[in-house]
PDB file of N, CA and C in Angstrom:
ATOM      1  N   UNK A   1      23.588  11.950   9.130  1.00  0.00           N
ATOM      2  CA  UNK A   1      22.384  11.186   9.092  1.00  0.00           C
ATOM      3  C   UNK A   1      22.739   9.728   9.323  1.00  0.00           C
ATOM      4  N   UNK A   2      21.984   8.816  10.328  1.00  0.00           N
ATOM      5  CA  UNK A   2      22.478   7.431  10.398  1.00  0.00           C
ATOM      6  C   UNK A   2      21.605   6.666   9.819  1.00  0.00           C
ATOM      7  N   UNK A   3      21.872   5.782   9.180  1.00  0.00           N
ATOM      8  CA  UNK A   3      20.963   4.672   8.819  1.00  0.00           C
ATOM      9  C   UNK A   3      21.341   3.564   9.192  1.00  0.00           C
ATOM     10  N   UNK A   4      19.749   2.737   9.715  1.00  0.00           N
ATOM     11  CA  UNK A   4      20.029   1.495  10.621  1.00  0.00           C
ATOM     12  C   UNK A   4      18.828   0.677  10.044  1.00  0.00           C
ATOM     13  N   UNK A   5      19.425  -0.432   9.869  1.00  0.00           N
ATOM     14  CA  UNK A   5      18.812  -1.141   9.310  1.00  0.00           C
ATOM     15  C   UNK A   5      17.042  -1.789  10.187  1.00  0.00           C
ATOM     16  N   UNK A   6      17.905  -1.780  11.770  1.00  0.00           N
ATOM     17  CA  UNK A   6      16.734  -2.056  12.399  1.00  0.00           C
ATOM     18  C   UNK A   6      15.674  -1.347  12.637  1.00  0.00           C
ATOM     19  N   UNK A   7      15.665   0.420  11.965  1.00  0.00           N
ATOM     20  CA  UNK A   7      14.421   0.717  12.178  1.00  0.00           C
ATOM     21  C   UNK A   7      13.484   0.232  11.327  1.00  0.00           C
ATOM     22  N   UNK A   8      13.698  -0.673   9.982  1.00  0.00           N
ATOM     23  CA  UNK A   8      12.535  -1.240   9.817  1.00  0.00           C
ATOM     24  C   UNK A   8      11.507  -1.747  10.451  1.00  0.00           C
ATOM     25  N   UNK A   9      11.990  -2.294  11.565  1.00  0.00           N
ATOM     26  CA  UNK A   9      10.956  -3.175  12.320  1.00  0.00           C
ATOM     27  C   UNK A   9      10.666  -2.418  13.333  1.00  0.00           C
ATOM     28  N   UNK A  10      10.442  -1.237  13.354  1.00  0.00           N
ATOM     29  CA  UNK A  10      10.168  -0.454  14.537  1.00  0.00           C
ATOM     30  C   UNK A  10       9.099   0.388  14.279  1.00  0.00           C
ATOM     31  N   UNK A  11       8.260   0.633  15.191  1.00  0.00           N
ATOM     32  CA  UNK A  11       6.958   1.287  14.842  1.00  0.00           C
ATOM     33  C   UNK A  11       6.986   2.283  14.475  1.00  0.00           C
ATOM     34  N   UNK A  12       6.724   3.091  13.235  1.00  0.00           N
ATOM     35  CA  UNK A  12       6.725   4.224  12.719  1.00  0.00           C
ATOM     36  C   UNK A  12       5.575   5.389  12.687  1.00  0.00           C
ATOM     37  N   UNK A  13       4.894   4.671  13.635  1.00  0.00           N
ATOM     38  CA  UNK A  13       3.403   6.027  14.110  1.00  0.00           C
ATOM     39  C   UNK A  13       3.532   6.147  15.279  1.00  0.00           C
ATOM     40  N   UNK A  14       3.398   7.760  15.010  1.00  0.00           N
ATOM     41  CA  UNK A  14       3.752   8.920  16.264  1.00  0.00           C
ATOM     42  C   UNK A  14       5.454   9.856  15.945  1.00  0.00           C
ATOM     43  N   UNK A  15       5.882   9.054  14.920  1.00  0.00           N
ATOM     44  CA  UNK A  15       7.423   9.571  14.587  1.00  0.00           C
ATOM     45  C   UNK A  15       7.346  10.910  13.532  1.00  0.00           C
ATOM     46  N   UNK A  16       7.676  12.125  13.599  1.00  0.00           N
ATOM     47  CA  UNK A  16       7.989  13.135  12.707  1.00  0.00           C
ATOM     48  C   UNK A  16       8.715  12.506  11.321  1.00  0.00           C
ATOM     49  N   UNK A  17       8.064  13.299  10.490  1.00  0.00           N
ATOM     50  CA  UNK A  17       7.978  12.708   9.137  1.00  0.00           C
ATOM     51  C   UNK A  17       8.471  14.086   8.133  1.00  0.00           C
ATOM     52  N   UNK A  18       8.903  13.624   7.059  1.00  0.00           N
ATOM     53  CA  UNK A  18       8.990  15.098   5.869  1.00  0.00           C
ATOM     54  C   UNK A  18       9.183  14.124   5.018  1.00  0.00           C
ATOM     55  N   UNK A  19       8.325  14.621   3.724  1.00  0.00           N
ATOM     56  CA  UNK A  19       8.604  14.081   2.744  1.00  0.00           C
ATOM     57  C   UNK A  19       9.670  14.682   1.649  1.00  0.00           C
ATOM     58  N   UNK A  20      10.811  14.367   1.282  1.00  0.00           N
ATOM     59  CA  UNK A  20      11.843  14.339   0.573  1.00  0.00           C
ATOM     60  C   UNK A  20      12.130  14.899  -1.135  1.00  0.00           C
ATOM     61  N   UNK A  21      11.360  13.528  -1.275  1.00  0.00           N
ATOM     62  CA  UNK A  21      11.164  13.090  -2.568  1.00  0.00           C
ATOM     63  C   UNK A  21      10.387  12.548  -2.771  1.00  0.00           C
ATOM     64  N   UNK A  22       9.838  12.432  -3.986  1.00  0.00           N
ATOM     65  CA  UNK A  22       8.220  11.919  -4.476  1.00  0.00           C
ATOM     66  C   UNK A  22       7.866  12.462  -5.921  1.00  0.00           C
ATOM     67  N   UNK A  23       7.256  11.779  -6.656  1.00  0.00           N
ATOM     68  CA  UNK A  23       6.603  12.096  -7.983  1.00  0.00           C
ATOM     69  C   UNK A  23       5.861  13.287  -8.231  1.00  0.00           C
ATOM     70  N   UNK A  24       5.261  13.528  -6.776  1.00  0.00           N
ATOM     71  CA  UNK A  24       3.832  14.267  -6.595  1.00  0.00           C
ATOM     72  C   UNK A  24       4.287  15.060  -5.898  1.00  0.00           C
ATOM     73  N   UNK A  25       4.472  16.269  -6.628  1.00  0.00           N
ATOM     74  CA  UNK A  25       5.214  17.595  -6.558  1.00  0.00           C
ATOM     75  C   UNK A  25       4.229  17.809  -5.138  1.00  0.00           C
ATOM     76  N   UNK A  26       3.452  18.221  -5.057  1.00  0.00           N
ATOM     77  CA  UNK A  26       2.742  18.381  -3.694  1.00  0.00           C
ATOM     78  C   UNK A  26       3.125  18.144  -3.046  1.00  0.00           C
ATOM     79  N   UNK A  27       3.350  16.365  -2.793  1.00  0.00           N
ATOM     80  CA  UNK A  27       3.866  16.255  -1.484  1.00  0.00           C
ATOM     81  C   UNK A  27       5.240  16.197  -1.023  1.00  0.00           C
ATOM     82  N   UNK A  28       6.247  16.807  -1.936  1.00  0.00           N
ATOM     83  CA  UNK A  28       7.329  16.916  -1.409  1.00  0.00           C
ATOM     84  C   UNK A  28       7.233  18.337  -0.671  1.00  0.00           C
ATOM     85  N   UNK A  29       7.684  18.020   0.650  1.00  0.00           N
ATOM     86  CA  UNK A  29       7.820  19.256   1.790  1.00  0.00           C
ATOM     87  C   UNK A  29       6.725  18.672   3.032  1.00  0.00           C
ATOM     88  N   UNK A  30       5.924  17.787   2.428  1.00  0.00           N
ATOM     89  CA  UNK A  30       5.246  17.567   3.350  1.00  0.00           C
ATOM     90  C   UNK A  30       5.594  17.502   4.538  1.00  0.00           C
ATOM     91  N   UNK A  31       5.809  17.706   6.246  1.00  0.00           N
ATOM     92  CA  UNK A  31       6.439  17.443   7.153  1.00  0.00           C
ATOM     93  C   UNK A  31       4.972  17.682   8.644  1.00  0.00           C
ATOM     94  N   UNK A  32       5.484  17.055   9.122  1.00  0.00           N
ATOM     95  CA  UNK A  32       3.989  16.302  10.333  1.00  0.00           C
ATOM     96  C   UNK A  32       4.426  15.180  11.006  1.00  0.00           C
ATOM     97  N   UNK A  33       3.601  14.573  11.755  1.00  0.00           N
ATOM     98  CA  UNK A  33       3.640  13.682  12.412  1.00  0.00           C
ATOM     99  C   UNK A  33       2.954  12.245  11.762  1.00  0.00           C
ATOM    100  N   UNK A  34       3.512  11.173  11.715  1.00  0.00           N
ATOM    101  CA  UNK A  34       2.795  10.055  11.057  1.00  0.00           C
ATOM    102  C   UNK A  34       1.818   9.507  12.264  1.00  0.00           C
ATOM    103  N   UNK A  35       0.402   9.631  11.491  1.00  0.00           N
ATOM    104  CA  UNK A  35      -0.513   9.124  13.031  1.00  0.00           C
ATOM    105  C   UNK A  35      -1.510   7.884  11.938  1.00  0.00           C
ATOM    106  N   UNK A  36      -1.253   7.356  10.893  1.00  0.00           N
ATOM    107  CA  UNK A  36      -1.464   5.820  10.589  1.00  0.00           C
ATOM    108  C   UNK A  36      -0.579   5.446   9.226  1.00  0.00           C
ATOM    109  N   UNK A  37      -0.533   4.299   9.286  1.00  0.00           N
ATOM    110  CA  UNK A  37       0.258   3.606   8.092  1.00  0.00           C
ATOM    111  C   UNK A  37      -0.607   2.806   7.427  1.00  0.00           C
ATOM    112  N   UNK A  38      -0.487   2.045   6.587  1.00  0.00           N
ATOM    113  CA  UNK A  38      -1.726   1.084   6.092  1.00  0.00           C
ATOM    114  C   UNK A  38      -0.271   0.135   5.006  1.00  0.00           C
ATOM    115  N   UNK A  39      -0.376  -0.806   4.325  1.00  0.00           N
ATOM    116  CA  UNK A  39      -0.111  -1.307   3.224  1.00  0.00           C
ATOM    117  C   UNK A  39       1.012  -0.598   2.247  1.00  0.00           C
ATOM    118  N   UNK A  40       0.536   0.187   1.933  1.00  0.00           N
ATOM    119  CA  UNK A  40       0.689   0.744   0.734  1.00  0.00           C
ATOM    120  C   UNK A  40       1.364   2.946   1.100  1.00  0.00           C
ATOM    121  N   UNK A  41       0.655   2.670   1.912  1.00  0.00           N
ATOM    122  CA  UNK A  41       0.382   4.578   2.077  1.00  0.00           C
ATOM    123  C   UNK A  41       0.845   5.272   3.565  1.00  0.00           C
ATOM    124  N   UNK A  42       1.272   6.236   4.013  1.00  0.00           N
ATOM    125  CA  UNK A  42       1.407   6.460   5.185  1.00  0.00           C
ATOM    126  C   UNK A  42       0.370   7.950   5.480  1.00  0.00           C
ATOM    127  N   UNK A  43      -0.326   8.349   6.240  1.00  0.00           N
ATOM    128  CA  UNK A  43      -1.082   9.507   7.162  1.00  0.00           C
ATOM    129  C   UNK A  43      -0.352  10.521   7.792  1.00  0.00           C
ATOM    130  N   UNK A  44      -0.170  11.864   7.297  1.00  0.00           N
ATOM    131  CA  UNK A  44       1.296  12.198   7.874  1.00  0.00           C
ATOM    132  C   UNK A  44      -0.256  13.692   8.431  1.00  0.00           C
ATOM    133  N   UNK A  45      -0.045  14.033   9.753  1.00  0.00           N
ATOM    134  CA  UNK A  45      -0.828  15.311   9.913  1.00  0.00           C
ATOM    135  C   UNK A  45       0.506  16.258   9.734  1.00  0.00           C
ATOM    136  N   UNK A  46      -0.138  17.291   9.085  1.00  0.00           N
ATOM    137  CA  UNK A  46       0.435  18.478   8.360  1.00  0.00           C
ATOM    138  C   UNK A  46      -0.248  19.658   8.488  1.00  0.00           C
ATOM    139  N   UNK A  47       0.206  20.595   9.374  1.00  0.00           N
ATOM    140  CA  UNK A  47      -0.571  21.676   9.685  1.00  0.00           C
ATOM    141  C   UNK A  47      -1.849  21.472   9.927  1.00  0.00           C
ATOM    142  N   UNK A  48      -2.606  20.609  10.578  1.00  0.00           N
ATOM    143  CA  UNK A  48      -3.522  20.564  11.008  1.00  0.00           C
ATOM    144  C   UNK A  48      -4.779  19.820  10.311  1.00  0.00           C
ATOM    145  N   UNK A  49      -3.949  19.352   9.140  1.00  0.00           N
ATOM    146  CA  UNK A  49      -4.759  18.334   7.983  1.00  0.00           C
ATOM    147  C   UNK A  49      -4.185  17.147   7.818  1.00  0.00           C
ATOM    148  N   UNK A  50      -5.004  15.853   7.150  1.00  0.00           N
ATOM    149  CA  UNK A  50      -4.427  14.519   7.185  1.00  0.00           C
ATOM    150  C   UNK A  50      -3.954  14.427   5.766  1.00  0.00           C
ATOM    151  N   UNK A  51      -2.648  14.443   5.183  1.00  0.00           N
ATOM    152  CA  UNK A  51      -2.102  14.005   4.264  1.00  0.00           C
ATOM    153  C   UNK A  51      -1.699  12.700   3.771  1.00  0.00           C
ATOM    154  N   UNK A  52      -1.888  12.074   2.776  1.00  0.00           N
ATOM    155  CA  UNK A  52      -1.479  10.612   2.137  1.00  0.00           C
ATOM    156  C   UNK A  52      -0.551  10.642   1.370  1.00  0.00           C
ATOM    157  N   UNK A  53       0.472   9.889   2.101  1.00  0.00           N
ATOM    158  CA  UNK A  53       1.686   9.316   1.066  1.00  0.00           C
ATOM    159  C   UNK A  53       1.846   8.215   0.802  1.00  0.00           C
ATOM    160  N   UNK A  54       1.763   8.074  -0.292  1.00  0.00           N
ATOM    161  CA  UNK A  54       2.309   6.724  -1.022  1.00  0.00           C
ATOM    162  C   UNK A  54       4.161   6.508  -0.884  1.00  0.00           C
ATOM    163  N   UNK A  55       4.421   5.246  -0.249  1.00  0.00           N
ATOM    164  CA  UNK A  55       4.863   4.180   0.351  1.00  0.00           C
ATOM    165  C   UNK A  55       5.487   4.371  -1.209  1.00  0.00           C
ATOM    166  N   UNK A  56       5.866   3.856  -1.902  1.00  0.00           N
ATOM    167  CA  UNK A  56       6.534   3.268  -2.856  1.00  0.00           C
ATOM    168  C   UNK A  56       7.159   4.427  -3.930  1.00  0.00           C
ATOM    169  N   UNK A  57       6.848   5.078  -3.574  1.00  0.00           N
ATOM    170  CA  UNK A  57       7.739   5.968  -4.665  1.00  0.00           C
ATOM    171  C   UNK A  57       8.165   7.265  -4.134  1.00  0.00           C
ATOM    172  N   UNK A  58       8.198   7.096  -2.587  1.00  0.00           N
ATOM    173  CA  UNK A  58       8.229   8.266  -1.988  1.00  0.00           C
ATOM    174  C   UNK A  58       9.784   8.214  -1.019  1.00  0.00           C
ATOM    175  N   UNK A  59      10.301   8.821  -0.595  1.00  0.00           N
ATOM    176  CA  UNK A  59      11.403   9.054   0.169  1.00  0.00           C
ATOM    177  C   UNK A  59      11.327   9.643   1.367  1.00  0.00           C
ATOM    178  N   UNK A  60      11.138   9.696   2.597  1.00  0.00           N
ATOM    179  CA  UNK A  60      10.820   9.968   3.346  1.00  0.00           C
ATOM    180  C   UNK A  60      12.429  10.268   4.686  1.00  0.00           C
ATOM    181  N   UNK A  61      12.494  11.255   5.481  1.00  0.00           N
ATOM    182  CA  UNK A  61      13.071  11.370   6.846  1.00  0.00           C
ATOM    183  C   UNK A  61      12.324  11.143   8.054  1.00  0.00           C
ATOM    184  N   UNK A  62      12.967  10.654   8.716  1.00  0.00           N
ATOM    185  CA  UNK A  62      11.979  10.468  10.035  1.00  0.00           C
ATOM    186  C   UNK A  62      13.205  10.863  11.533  1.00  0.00           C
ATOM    187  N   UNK A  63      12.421  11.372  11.903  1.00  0.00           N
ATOM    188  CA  UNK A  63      13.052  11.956  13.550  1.00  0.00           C
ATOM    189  C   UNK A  63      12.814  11.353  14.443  1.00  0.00           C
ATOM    190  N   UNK A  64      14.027  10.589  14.773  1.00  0.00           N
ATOM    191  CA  UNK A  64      13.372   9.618  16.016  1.00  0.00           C
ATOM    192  C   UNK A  64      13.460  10.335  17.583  1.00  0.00           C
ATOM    193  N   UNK A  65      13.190  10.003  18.231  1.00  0.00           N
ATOM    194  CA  UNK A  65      12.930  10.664  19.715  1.00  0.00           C
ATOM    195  C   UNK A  65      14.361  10.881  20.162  1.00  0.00           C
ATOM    196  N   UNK A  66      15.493  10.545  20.012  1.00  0.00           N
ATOM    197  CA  UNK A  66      16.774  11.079  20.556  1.00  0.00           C
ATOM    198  C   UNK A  66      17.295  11.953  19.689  1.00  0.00           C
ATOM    199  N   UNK A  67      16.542  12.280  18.562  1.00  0.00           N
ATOM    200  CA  UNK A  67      16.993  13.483  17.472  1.00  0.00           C
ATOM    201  C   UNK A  67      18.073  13.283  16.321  1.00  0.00           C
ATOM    202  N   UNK A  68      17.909  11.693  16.317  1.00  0.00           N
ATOM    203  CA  UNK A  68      18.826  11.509  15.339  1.00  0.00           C
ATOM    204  C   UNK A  68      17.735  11.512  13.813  1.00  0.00           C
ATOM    205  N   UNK A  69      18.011  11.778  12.838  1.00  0.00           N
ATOM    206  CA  UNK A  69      17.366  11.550  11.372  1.00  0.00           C
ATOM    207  C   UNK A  69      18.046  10.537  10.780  1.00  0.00           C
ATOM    208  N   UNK A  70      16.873  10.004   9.928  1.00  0.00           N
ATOM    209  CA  UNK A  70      17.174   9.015   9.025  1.00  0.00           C
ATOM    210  C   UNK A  70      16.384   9.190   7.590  1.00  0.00           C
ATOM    211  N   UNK A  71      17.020   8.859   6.797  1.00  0.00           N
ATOM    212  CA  UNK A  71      16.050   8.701   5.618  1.00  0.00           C
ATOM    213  C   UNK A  71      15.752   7.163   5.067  1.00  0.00           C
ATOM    214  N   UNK A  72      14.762   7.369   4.725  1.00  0.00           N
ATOM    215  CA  UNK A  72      14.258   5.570   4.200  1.00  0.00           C
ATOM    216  C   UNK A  72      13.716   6.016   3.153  1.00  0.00           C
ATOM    217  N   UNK A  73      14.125   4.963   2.325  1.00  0.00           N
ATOM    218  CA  UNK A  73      13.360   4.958   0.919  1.00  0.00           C
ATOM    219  C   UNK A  73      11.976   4.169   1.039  1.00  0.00           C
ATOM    220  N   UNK A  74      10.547   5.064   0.492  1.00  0.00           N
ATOM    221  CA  UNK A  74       9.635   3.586   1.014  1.00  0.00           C
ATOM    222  C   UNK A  74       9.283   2.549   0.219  1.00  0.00           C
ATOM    223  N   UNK A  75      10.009   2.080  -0.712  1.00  0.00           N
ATOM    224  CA  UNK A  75       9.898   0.869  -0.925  1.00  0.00           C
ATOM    225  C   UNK A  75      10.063  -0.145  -0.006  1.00  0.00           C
ATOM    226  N   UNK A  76      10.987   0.507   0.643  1.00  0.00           N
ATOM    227  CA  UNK A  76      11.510  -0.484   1.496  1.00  0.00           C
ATOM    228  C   UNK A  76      10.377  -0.789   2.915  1.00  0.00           C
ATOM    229  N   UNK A  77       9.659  -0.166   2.959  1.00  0.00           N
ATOM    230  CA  UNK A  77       8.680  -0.166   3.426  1.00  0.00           C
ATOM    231  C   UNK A  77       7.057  -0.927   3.347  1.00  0.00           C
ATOM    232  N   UNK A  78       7.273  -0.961   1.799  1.00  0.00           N
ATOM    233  CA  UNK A  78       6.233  -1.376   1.418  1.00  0.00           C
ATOM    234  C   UNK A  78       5.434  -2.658   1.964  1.00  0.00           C
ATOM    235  N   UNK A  79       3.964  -2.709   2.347  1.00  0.00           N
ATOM    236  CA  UNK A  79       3.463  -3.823   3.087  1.00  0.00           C
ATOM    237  C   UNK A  79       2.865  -3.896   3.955  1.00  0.00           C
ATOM    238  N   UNK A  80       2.283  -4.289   4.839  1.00  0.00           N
ATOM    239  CA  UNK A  80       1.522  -4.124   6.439  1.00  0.00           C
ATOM    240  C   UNK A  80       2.553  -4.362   7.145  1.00  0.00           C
ATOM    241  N   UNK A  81       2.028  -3.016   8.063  1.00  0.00           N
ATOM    242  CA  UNK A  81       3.294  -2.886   8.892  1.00  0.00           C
ATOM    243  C   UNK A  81       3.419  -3.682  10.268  1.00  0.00           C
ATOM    244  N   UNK A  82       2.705  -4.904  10.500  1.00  0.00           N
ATOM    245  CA  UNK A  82       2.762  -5.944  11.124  1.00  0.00           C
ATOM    246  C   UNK A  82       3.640  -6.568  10.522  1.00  0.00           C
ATOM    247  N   UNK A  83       3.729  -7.392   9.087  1.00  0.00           N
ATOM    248  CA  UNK A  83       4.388  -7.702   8.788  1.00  0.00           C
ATOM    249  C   UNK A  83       5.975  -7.690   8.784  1.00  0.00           C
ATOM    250  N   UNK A  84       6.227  -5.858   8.495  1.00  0.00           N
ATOM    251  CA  UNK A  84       7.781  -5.638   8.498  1.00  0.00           C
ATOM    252  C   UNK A  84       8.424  -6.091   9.487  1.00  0.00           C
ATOM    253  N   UNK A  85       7.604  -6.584  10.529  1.00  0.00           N
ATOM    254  CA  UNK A  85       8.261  -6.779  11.678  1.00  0.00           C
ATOM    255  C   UNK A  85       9.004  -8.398  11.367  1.00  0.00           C
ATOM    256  N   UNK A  86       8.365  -9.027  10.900  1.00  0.00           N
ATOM    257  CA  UNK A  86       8.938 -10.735  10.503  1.00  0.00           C
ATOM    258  C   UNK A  86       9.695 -10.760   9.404  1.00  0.00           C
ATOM    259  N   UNK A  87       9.904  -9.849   8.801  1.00  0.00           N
ATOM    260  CA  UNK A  87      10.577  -9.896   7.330  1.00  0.00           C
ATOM    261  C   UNK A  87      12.160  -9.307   7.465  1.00  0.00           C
ATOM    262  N   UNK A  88      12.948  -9.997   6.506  1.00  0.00           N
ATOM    263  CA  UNK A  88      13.909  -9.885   6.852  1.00  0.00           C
ATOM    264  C   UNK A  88      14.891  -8.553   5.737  1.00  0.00           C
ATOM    265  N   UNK A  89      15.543  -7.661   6.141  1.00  0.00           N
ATOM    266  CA  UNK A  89      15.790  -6.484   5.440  1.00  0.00           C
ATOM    267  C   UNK A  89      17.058  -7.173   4.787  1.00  0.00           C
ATOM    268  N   UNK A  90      16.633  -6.760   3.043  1.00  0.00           N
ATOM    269  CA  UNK A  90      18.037  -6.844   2.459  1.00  0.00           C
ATOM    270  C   UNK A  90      18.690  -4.936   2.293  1.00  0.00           C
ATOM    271  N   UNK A  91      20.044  -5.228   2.460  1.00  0.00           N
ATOM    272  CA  UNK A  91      20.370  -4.206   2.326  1.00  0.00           C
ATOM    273  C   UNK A  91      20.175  -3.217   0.925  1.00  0.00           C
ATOM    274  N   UNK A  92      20.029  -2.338   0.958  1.00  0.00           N
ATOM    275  CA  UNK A  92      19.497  -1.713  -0.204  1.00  0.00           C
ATOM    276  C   UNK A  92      20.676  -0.397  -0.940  1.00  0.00           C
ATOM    277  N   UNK A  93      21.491  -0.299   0.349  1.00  0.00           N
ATOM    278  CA  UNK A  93      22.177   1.022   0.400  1.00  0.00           C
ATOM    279  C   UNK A  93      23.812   0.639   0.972  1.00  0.00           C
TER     280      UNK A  93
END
């Protein structure tokens, strides 16, 4: 698994998603496509329904288009995702 710091700032709707880890037994397994983000929460479609994950206490993998995986914690996430783009990543890991 690689982790890179610069996918923070990289657009994360339209990217394959699974949720990891999370509080909310439900949504761990979740796995879909992320088709919006907001603040706080991400939109993951899941079998054919729109699922909400909360951003901050959730753990997430994402599949980027050359098939590499990554996992992000979403705190690290947390915010409008216009924003992440100007903000500067401390390392976390």
């Amino acid at each position: 698994m690689r982790i890179t710091p610069s996918i923070l700032h990289h657009e994360l709707i339209g990217l394959e998603a699974k949720v990891v880890q999370s509080p909310n037994r439900s949504a761990v397994g979740l796995r879909g496509r992320v088709v919006d983000e907001s603040r706080e929460t991400f939109t993951i479609l899941h079998e054919g329904k729109e699922k909400t994950v909360i951003k901050e206490t959730s753990v997430l993998h994402f599949s980027l288009p050359d098939g590499s995986l990554i996992e992000i914690d979403g705190r690290v996430l947390v915010g409008r995702p216009e924003d992440r783009v100007k903000r500067v990543a401390r390392r976390r890991w």
